[in-house]
C-alpha atoms as a PDB file:
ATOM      1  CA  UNK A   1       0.000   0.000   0.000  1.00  0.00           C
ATOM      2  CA  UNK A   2       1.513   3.752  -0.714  1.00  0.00           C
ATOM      3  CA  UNK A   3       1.034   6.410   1.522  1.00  0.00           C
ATOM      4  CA  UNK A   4      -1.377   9.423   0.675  1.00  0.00           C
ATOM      5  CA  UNK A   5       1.175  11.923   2.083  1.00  0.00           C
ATOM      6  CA  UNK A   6       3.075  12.345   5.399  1.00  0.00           C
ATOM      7  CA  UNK A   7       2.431  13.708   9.216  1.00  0.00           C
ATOM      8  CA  UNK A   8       4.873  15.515  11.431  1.00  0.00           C
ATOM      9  CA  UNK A   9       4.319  13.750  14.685  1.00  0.00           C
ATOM     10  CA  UNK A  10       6.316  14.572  17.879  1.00  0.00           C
ATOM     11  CA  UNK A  11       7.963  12.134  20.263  1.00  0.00           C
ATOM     12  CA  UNK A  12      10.592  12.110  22.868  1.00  0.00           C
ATOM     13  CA  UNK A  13      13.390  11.505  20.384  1.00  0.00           C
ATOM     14  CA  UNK A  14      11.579  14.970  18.392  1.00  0.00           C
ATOM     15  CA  UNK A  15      10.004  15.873  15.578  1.00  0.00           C
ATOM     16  CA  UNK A  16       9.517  12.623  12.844  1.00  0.00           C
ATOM     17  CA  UNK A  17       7.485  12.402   9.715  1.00  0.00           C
ATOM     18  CA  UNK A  18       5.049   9.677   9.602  1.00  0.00           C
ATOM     19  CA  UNK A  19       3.028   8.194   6.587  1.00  0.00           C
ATOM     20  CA  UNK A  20      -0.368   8.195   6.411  1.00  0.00           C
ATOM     21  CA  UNK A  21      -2.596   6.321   4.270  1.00  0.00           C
ATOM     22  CA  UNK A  22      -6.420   6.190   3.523  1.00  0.00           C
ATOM     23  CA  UNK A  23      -8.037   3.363   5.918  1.00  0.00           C
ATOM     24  CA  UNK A  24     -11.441   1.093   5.341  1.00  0.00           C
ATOM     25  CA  UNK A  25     -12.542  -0.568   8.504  1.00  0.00           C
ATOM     26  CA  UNK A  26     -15.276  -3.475   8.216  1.00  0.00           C
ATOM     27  CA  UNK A  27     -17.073  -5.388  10.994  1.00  0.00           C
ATOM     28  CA  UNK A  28     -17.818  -8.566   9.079  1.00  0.00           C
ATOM     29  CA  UNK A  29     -20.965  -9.520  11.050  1.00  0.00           C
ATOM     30  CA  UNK A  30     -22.890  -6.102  10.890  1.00  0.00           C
ATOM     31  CA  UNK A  31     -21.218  -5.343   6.821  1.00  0.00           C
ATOM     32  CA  UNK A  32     -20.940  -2.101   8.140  1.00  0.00           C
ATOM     33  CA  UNK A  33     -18.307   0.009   7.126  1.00  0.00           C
ATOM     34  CA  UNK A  34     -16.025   3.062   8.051  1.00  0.00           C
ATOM     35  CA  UNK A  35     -13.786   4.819   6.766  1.00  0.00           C
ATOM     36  CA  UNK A  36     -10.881   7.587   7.154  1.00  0.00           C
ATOM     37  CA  UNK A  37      -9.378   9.484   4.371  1.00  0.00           C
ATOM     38  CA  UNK A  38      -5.416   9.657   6.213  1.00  0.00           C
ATOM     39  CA  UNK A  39      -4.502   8.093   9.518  1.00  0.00           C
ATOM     40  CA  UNK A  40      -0.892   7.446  10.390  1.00  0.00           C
ATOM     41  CA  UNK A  41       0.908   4.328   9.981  1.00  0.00           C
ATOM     42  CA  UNK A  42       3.826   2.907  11.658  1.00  0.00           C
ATOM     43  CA  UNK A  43       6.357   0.064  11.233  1.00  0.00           C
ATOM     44  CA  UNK A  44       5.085  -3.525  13.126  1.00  0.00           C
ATOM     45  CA  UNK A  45       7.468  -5.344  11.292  1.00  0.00           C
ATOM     46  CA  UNK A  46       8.994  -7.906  14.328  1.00  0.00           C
ATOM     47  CA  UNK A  47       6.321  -7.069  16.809  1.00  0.00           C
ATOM     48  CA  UNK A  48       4.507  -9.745  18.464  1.00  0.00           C
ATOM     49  CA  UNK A  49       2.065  -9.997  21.046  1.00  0.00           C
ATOM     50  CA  UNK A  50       1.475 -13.580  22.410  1.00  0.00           C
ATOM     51  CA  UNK A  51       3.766 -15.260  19.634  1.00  0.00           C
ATOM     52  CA  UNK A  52       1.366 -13.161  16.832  1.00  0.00           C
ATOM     53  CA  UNK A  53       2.531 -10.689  14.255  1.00  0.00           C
ATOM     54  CA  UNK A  54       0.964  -7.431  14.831  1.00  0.00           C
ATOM     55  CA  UNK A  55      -0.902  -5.949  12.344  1.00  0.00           C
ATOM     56  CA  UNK A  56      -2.749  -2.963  13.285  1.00  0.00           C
ATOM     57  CA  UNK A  57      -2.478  -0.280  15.878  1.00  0.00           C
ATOM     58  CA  UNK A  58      -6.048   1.534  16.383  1.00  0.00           C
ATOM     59  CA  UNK A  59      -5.238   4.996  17.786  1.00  0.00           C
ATOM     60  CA  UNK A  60      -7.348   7.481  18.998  1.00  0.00           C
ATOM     61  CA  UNK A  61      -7.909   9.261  15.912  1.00  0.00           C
ATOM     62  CA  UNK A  62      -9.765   5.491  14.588  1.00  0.00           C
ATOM     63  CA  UNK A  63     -11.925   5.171  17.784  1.00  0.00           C
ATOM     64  CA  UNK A  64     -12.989   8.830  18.650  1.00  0.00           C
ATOM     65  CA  UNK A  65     -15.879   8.034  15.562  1.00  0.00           C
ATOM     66  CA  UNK A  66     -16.295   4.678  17.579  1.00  0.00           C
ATOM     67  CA  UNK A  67     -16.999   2.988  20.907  1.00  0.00           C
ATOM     68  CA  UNK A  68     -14.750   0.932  22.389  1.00  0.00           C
ATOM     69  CA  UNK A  69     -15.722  -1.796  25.555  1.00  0.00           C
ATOM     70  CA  UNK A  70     -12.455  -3.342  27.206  1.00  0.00           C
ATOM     71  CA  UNK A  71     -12.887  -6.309  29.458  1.00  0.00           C
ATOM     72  CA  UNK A  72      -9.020  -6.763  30.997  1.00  0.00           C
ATOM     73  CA  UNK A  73      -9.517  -9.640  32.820  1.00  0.00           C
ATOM     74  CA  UNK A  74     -11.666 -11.601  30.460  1.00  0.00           C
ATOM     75  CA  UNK A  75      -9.444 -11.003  27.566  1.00  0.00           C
ATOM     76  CA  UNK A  76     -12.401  -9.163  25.276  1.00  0.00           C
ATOM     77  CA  UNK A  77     -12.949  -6.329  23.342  1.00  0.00           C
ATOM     78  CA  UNK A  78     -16.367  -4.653  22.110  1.00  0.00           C
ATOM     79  CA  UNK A  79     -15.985  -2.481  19.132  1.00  0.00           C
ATOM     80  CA  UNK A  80     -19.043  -0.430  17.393  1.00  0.00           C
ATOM     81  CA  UNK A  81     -19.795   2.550  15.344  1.00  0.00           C
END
């Protein structure tokens, strides 16, 4: 996928430019559909969580048009638009 165009994002190293790229989300039981012209993307290449590739970060800019439930201890997530 090629970026759309680039952010300036700042961190405690400084200033870095980011990508960002247009994003389509789909919950597959609903079919219903969102989507975001730019959000920023970031390298996961070599992260794992529990022996899994990472593929997606959802950041704040995804879920403020969203709700998101987070049950910690049973291991769950509820995610709606």
């Amino acid at each position: 996928m090629s970026p759309v165009g680039t952010a300036t994002v700042g961190t405690a190293g400084g200033s870095h430019l980011q990508p960002v790229f247009p994003l389509k989300i789909t919950l597959p039981q609903s079919q219903m559909s969102i989507e975001y012209e730019q959000v920023m993307g970031a390298d996961l290449s070599g992260c794992q969580v529990m022996g899994q590739q990472l593929l997606l970060l959802i950041g704040r800019d995804v879920l403020e048009r969203m709700i998101l439930i987070y049950d910690g201890p049973g291991g769950q997530f509820t995610l709606a638009f």
